[in-house]
N, C-alpha and C. Protein backbone atom coordinates (compact mmCIF):
# COMPACT_ATOMS: atom_id res chain seq x y z
N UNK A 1 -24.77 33.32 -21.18
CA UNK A 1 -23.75 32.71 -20.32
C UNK A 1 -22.47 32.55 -21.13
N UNK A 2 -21.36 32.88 -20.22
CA UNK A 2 -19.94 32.72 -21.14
C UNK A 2 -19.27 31.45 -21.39
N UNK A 3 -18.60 30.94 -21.88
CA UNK A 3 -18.23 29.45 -22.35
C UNK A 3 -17.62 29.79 -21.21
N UNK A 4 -16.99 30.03 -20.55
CA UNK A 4 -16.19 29.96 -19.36
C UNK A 4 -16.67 29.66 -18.42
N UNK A 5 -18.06 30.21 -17.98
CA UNK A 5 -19.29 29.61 -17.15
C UNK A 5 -19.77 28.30 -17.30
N UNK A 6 -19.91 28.17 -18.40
CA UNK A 6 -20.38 26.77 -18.51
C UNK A 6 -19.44 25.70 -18.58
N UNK A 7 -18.41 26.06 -18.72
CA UNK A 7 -17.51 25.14 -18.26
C UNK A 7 -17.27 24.76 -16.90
N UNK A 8 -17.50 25.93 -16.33
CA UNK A 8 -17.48 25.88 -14.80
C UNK A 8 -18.31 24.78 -13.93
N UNK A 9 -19.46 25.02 -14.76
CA UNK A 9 -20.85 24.42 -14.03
C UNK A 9 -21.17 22.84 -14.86
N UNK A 10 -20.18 23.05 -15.60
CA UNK A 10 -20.32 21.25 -16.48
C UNK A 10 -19.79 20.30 -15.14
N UNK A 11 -20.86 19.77 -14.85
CA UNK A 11 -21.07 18.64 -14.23
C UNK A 11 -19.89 17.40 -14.13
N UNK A 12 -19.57 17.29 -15.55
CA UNK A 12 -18.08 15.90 -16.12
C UNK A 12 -17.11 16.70 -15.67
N UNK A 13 -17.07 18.13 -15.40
CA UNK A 13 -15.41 18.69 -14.87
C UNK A 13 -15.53 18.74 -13.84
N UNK A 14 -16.96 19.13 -13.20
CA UNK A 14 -16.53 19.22 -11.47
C UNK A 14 -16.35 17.79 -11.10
N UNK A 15 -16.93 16.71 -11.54
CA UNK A 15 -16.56 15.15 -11.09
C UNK A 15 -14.92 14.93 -11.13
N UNK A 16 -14.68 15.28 -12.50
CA UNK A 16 -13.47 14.99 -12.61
C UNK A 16 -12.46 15.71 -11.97
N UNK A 17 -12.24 16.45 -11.68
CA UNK A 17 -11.86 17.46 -10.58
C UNK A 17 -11.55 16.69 -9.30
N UNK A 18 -13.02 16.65 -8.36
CA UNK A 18 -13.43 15.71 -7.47
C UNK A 18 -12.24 14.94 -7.59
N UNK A 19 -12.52 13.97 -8.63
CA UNK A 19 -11.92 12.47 -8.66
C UNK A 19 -10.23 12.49 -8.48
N UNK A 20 -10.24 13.54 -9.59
CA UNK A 20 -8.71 13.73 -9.49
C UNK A 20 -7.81 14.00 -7.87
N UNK A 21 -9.08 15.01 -7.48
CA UNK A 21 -8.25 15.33 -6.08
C UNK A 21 -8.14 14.31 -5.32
N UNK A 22 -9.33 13.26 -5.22
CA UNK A 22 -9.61 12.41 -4.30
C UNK A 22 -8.55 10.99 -4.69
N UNK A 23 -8.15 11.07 -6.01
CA UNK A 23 -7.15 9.86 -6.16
C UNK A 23 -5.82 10.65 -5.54
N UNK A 24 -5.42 11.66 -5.48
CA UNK A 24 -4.42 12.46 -5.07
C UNK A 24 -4.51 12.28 -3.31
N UNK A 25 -5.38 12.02 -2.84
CA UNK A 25 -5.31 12.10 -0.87
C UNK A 25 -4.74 10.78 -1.36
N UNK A 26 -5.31 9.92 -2.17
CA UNK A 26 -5.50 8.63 -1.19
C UNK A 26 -4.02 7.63 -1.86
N UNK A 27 -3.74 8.41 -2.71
CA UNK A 27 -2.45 7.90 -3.13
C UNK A 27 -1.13 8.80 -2.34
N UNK A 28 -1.15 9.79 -1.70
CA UNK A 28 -0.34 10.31 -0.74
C UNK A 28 -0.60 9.52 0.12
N UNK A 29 -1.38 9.14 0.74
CA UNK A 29 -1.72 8.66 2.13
C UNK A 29 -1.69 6.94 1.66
N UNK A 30 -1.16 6.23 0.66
CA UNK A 30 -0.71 5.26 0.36
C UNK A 30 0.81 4.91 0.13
N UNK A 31 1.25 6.52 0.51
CA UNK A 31 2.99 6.26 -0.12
C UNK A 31 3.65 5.44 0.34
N UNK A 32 3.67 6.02 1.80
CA UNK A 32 4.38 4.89 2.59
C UNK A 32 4.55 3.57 2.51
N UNK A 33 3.58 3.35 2.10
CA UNK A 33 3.24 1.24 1.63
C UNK A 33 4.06 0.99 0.26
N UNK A 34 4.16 2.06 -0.63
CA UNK A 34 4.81 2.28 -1.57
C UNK A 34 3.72 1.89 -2.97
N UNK A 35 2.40 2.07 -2.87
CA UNK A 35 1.56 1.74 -3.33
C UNK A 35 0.84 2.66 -3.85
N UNK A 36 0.05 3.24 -4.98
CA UNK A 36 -0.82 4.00 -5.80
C UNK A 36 -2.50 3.55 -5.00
N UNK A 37 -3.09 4.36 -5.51
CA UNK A 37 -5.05 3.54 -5.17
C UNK A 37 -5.39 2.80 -5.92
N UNK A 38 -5.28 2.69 -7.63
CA UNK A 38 -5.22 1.99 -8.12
C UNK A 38 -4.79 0.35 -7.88
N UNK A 39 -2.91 0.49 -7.76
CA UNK A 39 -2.82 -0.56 -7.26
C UNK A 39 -3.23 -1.33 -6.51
N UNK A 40 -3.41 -0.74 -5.62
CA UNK A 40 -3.93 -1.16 -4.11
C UNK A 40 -5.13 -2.16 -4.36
N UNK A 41 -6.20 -1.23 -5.10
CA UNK A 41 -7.32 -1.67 -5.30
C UNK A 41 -7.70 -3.08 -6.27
N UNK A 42 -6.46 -3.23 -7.38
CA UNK A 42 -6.49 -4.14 -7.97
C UNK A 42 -5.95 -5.27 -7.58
N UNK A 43 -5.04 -4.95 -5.95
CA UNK A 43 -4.17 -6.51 -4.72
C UNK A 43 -5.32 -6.39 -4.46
N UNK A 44 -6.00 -5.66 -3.91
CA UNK A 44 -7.25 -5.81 -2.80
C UNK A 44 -8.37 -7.16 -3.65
N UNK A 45 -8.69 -6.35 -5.04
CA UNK A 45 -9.75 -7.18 -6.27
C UNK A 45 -9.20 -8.60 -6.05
N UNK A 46 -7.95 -8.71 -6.45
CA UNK A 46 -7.36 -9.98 -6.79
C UNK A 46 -7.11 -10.89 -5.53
N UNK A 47 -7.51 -10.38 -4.02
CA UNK A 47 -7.64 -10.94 -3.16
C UNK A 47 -8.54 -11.59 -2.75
N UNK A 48 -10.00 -10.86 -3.34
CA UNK A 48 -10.94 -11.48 -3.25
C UNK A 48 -11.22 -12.27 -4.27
N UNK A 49 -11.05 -12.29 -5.35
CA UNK A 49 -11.25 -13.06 -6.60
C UNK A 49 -10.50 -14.42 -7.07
N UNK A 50 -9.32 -14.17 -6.22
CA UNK A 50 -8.58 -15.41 -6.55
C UNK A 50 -7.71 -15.13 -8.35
N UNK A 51 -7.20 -16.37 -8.45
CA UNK A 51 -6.72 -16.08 -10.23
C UNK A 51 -7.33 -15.80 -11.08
N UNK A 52 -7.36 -14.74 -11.79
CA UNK A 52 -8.53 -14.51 -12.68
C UNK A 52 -8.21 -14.04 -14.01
N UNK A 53 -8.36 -13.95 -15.54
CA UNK A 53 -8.08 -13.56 -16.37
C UNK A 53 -7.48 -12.67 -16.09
N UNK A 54 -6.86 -11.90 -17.13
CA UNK A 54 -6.79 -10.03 -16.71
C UNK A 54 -7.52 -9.30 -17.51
N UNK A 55 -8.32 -10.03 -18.34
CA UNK A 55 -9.67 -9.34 -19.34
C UNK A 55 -10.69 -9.54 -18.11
N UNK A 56 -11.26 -9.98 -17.08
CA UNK A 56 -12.09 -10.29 -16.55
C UNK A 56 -11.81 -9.12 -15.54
N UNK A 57 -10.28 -9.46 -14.56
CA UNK A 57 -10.16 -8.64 -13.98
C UNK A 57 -10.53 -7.00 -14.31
N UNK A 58 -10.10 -6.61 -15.43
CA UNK A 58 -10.29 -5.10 -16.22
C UNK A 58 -11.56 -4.95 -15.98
N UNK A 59 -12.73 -5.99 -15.95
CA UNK A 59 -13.82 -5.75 -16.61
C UNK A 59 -14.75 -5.61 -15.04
N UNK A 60 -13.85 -6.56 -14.02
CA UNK A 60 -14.50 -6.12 -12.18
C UNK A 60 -13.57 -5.25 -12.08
N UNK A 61 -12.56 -4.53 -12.25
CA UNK A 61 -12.14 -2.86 -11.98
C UNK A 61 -12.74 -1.84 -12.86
N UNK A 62 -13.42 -2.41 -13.70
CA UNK A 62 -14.22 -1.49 -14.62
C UNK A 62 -12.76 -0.33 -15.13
N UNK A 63 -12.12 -1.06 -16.11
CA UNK A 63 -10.96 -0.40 -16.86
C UNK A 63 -10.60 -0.99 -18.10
N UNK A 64 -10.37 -0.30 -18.56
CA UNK A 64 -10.17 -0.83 -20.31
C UNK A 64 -8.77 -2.00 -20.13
N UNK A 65 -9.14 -3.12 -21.19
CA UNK A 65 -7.91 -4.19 -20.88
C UNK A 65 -6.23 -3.71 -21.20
N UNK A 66 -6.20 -2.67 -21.78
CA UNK A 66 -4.79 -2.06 -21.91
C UNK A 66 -4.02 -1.48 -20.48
N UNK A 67 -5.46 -0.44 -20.00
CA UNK A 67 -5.62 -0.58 -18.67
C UNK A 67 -4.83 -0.88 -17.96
N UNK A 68 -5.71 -1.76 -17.67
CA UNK A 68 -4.97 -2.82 -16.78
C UNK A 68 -3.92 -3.72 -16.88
N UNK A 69 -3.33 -3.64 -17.92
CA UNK A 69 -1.96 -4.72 -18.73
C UNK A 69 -0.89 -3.46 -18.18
N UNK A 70 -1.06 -2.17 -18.30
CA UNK A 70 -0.57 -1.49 -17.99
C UNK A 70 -0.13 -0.91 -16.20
N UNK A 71 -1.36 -0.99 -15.84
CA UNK A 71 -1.51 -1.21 -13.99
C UNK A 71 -0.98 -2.62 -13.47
N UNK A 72 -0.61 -3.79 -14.41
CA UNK A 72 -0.12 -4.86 -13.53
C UNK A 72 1.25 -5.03 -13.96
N UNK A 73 1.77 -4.36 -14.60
CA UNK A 73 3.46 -4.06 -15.29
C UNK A 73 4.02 -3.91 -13.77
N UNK A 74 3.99 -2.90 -13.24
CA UNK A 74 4.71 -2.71 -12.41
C UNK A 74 4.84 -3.70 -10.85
N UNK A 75 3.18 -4.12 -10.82
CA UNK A 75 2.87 -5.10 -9.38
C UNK A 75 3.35 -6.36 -10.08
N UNK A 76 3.63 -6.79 -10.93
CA UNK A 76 4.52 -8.08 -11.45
C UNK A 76 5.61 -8.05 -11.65
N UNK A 77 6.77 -6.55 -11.78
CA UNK A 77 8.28 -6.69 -11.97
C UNK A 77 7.99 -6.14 -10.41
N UNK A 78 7.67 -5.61 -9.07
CA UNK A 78 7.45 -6.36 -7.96
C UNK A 78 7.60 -7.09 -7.36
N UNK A 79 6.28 -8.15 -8.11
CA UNK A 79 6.31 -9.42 -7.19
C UNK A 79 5.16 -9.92 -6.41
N UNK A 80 4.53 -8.44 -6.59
CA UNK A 80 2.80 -8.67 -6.40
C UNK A 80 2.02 -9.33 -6.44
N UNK A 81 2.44 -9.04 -7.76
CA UNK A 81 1.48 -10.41 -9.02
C UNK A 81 2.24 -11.57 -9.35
N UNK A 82 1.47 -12.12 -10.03
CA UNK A 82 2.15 -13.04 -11.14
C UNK A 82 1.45 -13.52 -12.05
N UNK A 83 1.78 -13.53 -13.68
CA UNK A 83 0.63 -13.42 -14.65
C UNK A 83 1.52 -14.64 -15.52
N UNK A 84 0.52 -15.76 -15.39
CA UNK A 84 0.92 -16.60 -16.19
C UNK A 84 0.21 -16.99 -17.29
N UNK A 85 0.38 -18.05 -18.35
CA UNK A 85 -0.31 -18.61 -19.12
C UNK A 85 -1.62 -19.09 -19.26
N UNK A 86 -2.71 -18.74 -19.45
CA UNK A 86 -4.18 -19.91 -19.67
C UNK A 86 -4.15 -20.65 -20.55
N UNK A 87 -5.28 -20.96 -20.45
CA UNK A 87 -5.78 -22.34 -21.16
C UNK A 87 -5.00 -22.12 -22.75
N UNK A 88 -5.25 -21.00 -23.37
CA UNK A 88 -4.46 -20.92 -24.47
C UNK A 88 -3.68 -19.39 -23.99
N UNK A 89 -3.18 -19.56 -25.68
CA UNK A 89 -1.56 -18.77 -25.06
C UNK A 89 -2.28 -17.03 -25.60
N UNK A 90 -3.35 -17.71 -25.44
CA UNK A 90 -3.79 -15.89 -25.69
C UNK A 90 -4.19 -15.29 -24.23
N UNK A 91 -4.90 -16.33 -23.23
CA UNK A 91 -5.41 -16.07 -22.12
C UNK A 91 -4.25 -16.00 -20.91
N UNK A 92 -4.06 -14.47 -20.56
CA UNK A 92 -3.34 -14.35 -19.10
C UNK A 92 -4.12 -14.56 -17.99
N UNK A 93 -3.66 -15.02 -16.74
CA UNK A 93 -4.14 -15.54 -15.60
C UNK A 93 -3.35 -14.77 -14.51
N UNK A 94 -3.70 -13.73 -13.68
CA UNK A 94 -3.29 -12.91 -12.96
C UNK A 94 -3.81 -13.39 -11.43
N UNK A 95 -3.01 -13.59 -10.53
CA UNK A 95 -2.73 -13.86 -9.22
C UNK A 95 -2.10 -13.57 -8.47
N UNK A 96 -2.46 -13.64 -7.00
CA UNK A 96 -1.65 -12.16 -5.70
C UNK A 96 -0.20 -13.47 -5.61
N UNK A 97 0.42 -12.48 -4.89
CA UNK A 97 1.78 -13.39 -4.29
C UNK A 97 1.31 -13.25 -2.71
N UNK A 98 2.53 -14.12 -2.58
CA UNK A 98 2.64 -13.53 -0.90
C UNK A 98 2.69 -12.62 -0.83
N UNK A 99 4.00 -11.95 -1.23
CA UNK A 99 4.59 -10.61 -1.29
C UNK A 99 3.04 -9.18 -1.30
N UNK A 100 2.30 -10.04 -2.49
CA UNK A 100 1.11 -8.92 -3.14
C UNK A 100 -0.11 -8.70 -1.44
N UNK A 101 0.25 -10.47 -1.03
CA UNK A 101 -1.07 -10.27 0.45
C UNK A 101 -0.34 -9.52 1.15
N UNK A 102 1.30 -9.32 1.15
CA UNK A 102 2.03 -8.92 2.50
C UNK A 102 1.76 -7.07 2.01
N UNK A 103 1.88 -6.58 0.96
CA UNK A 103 1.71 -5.19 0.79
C UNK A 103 0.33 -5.02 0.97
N UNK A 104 -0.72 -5.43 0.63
CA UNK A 104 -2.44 -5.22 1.29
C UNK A 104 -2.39 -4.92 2.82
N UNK A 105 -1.51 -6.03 3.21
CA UNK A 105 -1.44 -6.01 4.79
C UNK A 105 -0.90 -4.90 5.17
N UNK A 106 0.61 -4.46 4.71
CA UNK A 106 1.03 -3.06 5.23
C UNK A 106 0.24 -1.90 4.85
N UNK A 107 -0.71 -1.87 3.59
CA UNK A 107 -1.03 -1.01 3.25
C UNK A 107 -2.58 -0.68 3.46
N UNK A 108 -3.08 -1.43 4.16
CA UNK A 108 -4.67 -1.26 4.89
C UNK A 108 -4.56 -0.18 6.17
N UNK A 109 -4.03 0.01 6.75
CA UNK A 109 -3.67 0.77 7.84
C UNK A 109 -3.76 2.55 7.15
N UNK A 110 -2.99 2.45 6.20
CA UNK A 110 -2.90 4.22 5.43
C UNK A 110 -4.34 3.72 4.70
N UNK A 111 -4.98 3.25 3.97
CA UNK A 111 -5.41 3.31 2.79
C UNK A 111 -6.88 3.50 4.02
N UNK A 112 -7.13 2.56 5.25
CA UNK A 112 -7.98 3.10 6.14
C UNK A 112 -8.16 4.27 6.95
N UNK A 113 -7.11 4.97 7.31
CA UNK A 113 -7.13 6.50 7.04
C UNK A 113 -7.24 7.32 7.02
N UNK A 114 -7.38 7.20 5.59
CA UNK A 114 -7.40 8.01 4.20
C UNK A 114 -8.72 7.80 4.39
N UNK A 115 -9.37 6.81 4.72
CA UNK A 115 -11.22 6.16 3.85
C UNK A 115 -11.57 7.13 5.21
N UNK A 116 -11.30 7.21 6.18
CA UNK A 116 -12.17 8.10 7.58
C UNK A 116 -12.12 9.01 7.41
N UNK A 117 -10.50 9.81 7.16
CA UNK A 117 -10.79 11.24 6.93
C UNK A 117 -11.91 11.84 5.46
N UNK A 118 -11.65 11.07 4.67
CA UNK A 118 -12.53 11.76 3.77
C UNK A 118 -14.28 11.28 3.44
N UNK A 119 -14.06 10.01 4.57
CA UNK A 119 -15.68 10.00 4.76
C UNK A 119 -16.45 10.82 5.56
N UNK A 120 -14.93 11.60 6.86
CA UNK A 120 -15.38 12.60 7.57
C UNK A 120 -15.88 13.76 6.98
N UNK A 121 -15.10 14.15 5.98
CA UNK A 121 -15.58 15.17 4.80
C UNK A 121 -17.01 14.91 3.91
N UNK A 122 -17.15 13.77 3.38
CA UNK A 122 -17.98 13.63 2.16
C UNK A 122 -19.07 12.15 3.06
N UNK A 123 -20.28 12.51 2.71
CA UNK A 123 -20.95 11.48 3.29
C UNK A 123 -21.01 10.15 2.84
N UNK A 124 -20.20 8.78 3.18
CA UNK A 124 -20.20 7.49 2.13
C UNK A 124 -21.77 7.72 1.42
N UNK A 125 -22.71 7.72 2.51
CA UNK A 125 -24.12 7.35 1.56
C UNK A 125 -24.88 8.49 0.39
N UNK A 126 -24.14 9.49 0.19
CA UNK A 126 -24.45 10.87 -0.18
C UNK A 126 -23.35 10.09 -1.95
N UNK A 127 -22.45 9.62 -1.58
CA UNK A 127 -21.31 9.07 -2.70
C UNK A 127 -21.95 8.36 -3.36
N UNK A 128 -22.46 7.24 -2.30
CA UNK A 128 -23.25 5.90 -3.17
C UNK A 128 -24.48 6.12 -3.94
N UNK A 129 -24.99 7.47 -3.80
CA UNK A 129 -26.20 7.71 -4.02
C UNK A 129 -26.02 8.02 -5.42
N UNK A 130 -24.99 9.21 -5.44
CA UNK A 130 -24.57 9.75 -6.26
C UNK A 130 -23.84 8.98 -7.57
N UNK A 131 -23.38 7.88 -7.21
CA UNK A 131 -22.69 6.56 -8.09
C UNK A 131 -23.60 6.18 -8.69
N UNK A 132 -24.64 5.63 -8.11
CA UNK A 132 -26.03 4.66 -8.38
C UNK A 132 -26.90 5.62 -9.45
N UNK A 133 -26.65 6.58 -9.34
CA UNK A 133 -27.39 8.30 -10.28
C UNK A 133 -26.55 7.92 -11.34
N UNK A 134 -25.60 8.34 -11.28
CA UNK A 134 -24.74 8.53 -12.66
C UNK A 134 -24.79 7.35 -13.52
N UNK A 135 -24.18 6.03 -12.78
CA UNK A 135 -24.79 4.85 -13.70
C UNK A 135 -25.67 4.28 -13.99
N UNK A 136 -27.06 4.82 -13.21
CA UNK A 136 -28.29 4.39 -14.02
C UNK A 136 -28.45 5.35 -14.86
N UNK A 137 -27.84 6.87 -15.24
CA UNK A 137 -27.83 7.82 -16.08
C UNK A 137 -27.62 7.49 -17.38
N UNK A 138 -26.55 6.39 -17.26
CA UNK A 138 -25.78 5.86 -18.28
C UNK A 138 -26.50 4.47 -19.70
C-alpha cells in the first residue's frame, strides 16, 4: 500500500476532515447572528452553568485553558461576557451578559437549522455512537 493510501484511509484525517467541514456549515449558517460554533457553544455552556471559572469552563468545553482565554477575547471586547476577578487574583470568573443571552436568542434560530439539515444528512444516533467509540477508545 502507498503512503498516499494510507493516508487516505487514516481514520484521524477522515474525522478531521468531517469536523472541519462540519464546523464550516455551522459557522456559515451562524453568520448572520454574527457568531462562530464555537462561540455560540461556549454563550450556550455559560448559560447553563452560570459564572464559572474559565479553567473549569475549558475543562466542560473540553479545550485547553489558552483555548479558551483565547475564544472569550473577543465575546468580552463584545459584551458577551464578562470575566472578572475570583477569590484570588489568579482565578477568572466568566459570565453571560444580557447582551451574551440576547445573541443565544438571535442566534438559536440559524444554529437550529444548521442542527436539521445536517442531522438530515448524518444520523444524530449513528454520531453519538460513534463519540461514545472514540472516547472509550481513548
Amino acid at each position: 500500500m502507498s503512503t498516499e493510501s494510507q493516508t487516505e484511509s487514516c481514520t484521524c484525517v477522515a474525522l478531521r476532515q468531517a469536523t472541519r467541514a462540519l464546523t464550516a456549515s455551522y459557522d456559515a449558517a451562524l453568520r448572520p447572528a454574527g457568531l462562530r460554533v464555537t462561540q455560540f457553544s461556549i454563550l450556550r455552556r455559560l448559560e447553563r452553568l452560570g459564572p464559572i471559572p474559565v479553567t473549569r469552563l475549558a475543562v466542560e468545553a473540553v479545550l485547553e485553558r489558552t483555548t479558551m482565554g483565547r475564544n472569550l477575547d473577543p465575546l468580552e471586547r463584545r459584551g458577551l461576557v464578562k470575566i472578572e476577578a475570583g477569590r484570588d487574583a489568579r482565578e477568572r470568573i466568566v459570565s453571560l451578559t444580557d447582551a451574551g443571552r440576547e445573541a443565544i436568542a438571535a442566534a438559536t434560530p440559524y444554529w437550529q437549522a444548521a442542527q436539521a439539515r445536517i442531522n438530515a444528512q448524518v444520523d444524530p444516533v449513528a454520531v453519538a455512537a460513534l463519540a461514545e467509540a472514540l472516547i472509550a477508545a481513548t
